[in-house]
C-alpha atoms as a PDB file:
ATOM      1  CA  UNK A   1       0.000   0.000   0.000  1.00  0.00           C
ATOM      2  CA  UNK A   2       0.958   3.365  -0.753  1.00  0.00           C
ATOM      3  CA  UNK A   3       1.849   6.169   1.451  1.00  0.00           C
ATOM      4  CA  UNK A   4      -1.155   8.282   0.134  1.00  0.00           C
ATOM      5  CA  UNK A   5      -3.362   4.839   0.079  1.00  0.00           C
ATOM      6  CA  UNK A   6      -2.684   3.995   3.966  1.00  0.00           C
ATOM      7  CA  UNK A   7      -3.474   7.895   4.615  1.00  0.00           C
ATOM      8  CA  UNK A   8      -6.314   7.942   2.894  1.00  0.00           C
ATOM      9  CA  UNK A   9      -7.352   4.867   4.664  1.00  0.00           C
ATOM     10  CA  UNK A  10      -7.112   6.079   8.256  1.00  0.00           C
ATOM     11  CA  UNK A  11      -9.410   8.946   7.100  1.00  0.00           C
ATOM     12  CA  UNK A  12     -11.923   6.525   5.672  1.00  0.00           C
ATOM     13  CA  UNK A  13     -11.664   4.563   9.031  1.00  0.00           C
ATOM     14  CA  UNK A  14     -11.319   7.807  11.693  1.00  0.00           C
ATOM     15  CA  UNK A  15     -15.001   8.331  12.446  1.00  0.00           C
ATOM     16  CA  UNK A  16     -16.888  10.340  15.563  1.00  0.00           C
ATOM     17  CA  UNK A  17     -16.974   7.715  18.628  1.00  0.00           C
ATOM     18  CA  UNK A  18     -19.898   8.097  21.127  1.00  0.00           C
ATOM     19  CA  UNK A  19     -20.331   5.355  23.256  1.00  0.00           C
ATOM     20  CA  UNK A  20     -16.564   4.008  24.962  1.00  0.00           C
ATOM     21  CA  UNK A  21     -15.083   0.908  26.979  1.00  0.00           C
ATOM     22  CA  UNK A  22     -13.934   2.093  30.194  1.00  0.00           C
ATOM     23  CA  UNK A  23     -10.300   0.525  29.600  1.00  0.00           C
ATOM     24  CA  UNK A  24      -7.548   3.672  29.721  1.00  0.00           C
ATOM     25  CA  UNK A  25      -5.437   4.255  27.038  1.00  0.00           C
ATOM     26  CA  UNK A  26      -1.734   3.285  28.112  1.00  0.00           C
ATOM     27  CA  UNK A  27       0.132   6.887  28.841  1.00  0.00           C
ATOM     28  CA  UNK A  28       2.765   5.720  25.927  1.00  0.00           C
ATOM     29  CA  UNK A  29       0.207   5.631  23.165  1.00  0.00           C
ATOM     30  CA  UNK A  30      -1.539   9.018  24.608  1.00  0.00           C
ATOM     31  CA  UNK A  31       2.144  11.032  24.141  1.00  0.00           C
ATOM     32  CA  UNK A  32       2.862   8.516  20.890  1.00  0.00           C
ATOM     33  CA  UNK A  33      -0.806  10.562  19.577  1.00  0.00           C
ATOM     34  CA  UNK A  34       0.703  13.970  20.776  1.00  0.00           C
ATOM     35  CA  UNK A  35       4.357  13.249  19.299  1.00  0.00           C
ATOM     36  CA  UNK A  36       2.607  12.405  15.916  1.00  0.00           C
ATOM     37  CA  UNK A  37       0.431  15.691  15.551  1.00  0.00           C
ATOM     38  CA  UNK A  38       2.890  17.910  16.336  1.00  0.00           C
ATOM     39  CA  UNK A  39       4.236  17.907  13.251  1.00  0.00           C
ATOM     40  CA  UNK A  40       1.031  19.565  11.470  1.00  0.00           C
ATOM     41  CA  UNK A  41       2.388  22.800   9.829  1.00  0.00           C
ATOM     42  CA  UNK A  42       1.372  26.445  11.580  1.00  0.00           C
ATOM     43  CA  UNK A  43       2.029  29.531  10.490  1.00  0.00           C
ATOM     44  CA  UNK A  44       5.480  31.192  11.514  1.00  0.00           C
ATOM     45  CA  UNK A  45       6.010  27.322  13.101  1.00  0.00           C
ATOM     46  CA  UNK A  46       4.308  29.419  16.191  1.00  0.00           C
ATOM     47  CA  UNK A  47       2.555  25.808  17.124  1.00  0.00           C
ATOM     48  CA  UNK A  48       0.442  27.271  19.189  1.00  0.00           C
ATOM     49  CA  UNK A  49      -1.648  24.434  20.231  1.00  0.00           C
ATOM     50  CA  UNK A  50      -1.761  23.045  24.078  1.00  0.00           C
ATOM     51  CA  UNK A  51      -3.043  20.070  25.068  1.00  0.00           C
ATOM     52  CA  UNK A  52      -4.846  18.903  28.492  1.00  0.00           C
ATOM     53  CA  UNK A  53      -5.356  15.131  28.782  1.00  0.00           C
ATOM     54  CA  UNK A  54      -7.354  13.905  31.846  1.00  0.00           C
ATOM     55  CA  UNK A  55      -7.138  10.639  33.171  1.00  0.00           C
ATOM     56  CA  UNK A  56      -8.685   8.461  36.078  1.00  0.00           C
ATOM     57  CA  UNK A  57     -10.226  10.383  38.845  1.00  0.00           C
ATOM     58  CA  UNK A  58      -9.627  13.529  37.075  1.00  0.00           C
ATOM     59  CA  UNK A  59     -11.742  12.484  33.809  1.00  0.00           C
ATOM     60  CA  UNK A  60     -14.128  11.805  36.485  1.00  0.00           C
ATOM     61  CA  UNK A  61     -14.330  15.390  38.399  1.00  0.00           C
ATOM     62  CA  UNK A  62     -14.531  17.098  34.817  1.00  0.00           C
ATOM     63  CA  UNK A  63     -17.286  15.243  33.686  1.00  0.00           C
ATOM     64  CA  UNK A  64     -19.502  15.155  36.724  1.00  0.00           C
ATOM     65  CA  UNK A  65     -18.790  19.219  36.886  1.00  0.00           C
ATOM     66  CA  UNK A  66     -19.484  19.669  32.869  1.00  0.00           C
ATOM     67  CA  UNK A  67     -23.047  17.066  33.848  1.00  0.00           C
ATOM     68  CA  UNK A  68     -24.137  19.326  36.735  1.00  0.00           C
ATOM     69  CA  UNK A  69     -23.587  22.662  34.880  1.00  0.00           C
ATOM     70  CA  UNK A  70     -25.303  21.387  31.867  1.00  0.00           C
ATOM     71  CA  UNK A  71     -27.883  20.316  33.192  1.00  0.00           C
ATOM     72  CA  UNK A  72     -28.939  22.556  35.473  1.00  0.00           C
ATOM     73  CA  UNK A  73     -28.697  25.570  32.958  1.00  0.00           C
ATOM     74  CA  UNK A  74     -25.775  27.106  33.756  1.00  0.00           C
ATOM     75  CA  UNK A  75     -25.210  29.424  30.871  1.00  0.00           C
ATOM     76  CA  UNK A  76     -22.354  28.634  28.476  1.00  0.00           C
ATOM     77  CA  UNK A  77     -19.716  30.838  28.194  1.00  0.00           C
ATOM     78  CA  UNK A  78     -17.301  29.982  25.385  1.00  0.00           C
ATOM     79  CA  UNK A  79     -13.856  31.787  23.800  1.00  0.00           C
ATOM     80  CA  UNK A  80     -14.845  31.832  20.743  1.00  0.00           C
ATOM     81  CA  UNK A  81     -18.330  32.739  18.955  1.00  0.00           C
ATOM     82  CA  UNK A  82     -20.545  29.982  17.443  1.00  0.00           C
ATOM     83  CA  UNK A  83     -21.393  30.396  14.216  1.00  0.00           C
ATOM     84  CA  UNK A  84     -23.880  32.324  13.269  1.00  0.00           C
ATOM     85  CA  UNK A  85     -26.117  30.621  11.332  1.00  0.00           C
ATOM     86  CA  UNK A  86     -25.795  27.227   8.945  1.00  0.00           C
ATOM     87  CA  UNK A  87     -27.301  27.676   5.860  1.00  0.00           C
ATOM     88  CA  UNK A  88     -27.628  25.725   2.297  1.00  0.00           C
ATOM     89  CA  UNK A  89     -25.689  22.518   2.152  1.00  0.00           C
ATOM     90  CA  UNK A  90     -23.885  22.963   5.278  1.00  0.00           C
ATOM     91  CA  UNK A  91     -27.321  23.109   7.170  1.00  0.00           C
ATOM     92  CA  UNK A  92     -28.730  20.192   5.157  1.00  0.00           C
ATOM     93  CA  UNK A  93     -25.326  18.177   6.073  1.00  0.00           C
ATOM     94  CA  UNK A  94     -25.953  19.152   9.701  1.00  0.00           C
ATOM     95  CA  UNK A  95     -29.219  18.342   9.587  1.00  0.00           C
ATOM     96  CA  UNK A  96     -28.675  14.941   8.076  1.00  0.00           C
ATOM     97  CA  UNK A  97     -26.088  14.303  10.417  1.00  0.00           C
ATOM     98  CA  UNK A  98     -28.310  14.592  13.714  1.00  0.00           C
ATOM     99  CA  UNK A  99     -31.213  12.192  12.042  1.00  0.00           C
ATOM    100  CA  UNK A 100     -28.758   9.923  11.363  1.00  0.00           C
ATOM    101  CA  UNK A 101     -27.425   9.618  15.045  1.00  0.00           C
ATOM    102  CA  UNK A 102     -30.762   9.788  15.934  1.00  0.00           C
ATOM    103  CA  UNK A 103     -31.875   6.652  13.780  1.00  0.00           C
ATOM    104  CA  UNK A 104     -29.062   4.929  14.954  1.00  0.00           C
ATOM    105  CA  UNK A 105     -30.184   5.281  18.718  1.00  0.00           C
ATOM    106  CA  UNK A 106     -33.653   4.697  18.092  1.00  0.00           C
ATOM    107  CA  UNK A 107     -34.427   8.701  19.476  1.00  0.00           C
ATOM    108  CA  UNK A 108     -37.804   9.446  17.295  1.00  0.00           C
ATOM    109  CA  UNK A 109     -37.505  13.182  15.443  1.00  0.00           C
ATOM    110  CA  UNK A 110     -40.396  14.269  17.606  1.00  0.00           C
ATOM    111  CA  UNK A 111     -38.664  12.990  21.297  1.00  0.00           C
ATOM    112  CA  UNK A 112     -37.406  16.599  22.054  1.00  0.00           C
ATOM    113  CA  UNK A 113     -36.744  14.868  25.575  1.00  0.00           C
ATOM    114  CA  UNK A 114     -34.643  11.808  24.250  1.00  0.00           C
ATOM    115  CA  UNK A 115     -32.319  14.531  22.019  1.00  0.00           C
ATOM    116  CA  UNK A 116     -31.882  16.137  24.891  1.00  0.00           C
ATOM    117  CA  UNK A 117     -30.617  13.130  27.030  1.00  0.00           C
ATOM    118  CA  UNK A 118     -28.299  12.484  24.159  1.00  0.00           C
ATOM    119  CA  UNK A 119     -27.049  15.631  23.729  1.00  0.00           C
ATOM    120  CA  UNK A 120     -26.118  15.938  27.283  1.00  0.00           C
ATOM    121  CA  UNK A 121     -23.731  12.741  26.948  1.00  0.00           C
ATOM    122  CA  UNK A 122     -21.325  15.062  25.122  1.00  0.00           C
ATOM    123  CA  UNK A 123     -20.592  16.325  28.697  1.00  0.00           C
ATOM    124  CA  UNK A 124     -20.298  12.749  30.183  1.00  0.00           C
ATOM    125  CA  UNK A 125     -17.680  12.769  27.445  1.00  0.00           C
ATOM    126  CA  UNK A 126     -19.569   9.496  26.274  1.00  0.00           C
ATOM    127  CA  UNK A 127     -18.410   7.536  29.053  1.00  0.00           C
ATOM    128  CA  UNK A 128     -14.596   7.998  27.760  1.00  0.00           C
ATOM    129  CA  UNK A 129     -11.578   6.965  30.006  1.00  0.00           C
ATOM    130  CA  UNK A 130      -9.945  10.536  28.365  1.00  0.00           C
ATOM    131  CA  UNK A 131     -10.972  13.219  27.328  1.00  0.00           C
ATOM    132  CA  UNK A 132      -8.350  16.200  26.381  1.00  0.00           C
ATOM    133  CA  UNK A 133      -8.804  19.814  26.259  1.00  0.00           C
ATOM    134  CA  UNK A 134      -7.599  21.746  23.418  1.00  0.00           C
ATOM    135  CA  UNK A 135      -6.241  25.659  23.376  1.00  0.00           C
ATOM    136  CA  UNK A 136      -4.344  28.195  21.966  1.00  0.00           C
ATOM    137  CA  UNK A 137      -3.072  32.147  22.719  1.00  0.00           C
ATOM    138  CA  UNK A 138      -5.957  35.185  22.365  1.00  0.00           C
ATOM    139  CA  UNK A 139      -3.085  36.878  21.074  1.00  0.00           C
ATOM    140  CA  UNK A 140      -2.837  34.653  17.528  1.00  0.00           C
ATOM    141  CA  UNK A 141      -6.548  35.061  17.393  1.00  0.00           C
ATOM    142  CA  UNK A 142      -8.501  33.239  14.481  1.00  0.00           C
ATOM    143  CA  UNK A 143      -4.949  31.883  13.244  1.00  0.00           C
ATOM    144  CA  UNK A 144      -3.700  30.144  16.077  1.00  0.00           C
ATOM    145  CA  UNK A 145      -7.374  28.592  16.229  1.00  0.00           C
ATOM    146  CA  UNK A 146      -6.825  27.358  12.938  1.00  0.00           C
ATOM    147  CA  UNK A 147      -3.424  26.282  13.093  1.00  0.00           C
ATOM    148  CA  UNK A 148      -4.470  24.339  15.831  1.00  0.00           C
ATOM    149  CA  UNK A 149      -7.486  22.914  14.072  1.00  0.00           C
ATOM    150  CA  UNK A 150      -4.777  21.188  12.143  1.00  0.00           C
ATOM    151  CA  UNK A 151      -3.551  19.626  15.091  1.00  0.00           C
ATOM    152  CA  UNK A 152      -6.821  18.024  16.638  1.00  0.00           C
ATOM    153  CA  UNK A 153      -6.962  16.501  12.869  1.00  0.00           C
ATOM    154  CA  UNK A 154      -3.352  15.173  13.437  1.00  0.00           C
ATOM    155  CA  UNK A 155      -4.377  13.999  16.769  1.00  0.00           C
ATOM    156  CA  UNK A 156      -7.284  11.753  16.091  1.00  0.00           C
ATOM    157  CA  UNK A 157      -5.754  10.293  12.584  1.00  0.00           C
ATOM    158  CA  UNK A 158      -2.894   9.426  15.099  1.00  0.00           C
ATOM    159  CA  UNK A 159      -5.323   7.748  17.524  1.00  0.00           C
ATOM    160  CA  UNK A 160      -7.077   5.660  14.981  1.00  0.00           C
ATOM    161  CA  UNK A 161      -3.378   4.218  13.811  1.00  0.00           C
ATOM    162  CA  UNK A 162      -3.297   3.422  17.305  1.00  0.00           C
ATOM    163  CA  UNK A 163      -6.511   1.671  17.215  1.00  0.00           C
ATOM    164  CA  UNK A 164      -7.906   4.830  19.694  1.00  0.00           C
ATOM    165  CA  UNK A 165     -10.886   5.895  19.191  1.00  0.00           C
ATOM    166  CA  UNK A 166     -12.205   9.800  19.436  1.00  0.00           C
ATOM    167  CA  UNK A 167     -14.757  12.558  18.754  1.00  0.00           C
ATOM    168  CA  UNK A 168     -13.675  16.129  18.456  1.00  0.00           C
ATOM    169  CA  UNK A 169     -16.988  18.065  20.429  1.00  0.00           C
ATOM    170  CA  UNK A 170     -17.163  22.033  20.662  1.00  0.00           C
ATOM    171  CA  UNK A 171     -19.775  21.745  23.108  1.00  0.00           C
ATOM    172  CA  UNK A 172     -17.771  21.482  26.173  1.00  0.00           C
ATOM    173  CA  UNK A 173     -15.640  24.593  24.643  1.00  0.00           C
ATOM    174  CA  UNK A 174     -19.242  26.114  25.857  1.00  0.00           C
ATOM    175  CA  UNK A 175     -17.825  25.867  28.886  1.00  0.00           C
ATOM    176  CA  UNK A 176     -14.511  27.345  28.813  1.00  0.00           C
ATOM    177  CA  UNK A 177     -14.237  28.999  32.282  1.00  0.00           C
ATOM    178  CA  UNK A 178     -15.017  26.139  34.135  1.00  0.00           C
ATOM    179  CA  UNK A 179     -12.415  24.120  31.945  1.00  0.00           C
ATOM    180  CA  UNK A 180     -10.027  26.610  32.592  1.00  0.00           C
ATOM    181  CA  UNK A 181     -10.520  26.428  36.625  1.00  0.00           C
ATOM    182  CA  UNK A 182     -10.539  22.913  36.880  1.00  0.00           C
ATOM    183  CA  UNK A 183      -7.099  22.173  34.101  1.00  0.00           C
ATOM    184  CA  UNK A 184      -5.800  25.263  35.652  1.00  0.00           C
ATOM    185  CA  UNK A 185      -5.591  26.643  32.014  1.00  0.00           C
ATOM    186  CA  UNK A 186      -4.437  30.232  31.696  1.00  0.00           C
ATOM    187  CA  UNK A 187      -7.039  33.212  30.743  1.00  0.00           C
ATOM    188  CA  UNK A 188      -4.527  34.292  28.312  1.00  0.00           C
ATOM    189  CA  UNK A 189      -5.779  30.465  26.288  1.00  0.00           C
ATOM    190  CA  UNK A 190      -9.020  30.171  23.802  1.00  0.00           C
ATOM    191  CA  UNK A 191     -10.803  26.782  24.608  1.00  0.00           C
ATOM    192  CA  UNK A 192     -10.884  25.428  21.084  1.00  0.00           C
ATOM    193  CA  UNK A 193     -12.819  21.997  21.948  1.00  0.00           C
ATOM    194  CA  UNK A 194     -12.694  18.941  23.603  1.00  0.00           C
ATOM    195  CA  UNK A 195     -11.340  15.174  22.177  1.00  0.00           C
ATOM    196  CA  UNK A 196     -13.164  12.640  24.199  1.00  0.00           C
ATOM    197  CA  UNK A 197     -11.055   9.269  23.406  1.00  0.00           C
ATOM    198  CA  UNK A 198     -10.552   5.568  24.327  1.00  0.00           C
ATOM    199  CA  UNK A 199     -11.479   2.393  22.937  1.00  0.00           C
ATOM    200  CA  UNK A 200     -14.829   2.234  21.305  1.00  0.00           C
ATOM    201  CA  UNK A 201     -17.559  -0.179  22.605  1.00  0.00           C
ATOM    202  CA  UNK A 202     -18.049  -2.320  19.223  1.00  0.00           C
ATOM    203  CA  UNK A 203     -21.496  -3.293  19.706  1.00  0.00           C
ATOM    204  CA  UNK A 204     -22.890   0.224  20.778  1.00  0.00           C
ATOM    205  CA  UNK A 205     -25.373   0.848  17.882  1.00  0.00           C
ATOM    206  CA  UNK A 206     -24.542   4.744  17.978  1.00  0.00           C
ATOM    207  CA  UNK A 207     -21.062   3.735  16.793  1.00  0.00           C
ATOM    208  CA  UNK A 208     -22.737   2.378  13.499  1.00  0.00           C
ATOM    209  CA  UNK A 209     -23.458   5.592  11.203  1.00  0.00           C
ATOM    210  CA  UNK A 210     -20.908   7.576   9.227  1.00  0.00           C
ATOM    211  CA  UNK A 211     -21.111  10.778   7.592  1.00  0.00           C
ATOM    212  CA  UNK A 212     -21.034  11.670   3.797  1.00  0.00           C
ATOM    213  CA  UNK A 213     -18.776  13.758   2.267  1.00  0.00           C
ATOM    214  CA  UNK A 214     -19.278  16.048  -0.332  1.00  0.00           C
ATOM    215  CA  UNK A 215     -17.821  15.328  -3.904  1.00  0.00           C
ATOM    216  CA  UNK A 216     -14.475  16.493  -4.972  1.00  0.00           C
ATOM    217  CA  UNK A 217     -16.145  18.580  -8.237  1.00  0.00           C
ATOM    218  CA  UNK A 218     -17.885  20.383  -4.972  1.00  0.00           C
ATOM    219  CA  UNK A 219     -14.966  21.473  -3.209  1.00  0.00           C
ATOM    220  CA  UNK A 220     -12.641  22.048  -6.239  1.00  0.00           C
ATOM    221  CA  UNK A 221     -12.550  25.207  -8.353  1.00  0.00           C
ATOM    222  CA  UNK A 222      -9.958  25.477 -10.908  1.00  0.00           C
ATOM    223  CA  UNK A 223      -8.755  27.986 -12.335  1.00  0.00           C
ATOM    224  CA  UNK A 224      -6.510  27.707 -15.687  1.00  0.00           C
ATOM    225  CA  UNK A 225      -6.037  31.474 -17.249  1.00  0.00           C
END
């Protein structure tokens, strides 16, 4: 197999975990991930990115603290924006996306109640061993976030060489204060998102689905004189 064929075959395999084994990841293959991403490229070579990885009891404190302040309301505070609005084909791919984890689960469209209950296991992290917390400076702004979008791309390819599995989630970025107090994370840092990771339970039907992706004549424009 080729270099670009065994690339192009982690990304076909690398897919959004949500429902984990409780086994931890060995603390050699969690710095083999980090050693592996932080090669992405990043403007100026600033490599701004930071990573927080939580393990044991403290995986446990984080995620009862994210359940409790989820779901009592607390309102979320993050770094950065959301966006403000999704609209053609990126709100029919959203769209799409959240029936078919839905399906998957057996959650009916009209079960505003059941959506809810899932939704709220992004802050249980999905019952992940791991889960690490990504950042970068305010002062490289919307760069540094994107130079260090490269990196959480580096980092879960990585993990799924390993055979570790992972979902990138911006909703516990919502709560980037109380991230910061319990990591002891800097105010001077942008929460970015979270990487909940571990070893995916096999049989856990919301593991099934995968996304589409959009054709290549989609993304490409070229442009010859």
């Amino acid at each position: 197999m080729t270099a670009i064929e065994t690339f192009s075959q982690l990304l076909n395999d690398r897919y959004s975990c949500r429902a984990f084994k409780p086994d931890p990841v060995p603390n050699a293959d969690l710095t083999r991930i980090v050693e592996t991403a932080r090669h992405v490229p990043s403007w100026c070579n600033a490599q701004p990115w930071q990573v927080e990885i939580t393990r044991g009891a403290a995986t446990d404190r984080l995620r009862n603290a994210l359940m409790e302040a989820a779901s009592t309301g607390t309102p979320p505070t993050p770094d950065l924006d959301w966006p403000s609005t999704y609209s053609g084909d990126y709100a029919e791919r959203r769209r799409t996306c959240g029936f078919q984890l839905y399906d998957a689960v057996g959650i009916d469209k009209s079960d505003r109640a059941g959506r809810m209950a899932q939704m709220l296991r992004n802050y249980a992290f999905f019952d992940a061993p791991h889960v690490a917390i990504i950042h970068s400076p305010v002062e490289l702004g919307p760069y540094g976030a994107m130079d260090t979008g490269g990196f959480v791309t580096a980092f879960t390819l990585a993990a799924t060489a390993l055979g570790v599995a992972t979902i990138p989630q911006a909703a516990i970025a919502a709560y980037a204060p109380l991230l910061k107090e319990h990591l002891g994370v800097a105010d001077d840092r942008l929460i970015l998102c979270a990487i909940s990771l571990g070893y995916a339970a096999p049989d856990a039907p919301i593991n099934s689905f995968r996304t589409a992706r959009a054709d290549t004549d989609d993304i490409i424009g070229w442009h010859d004189t």
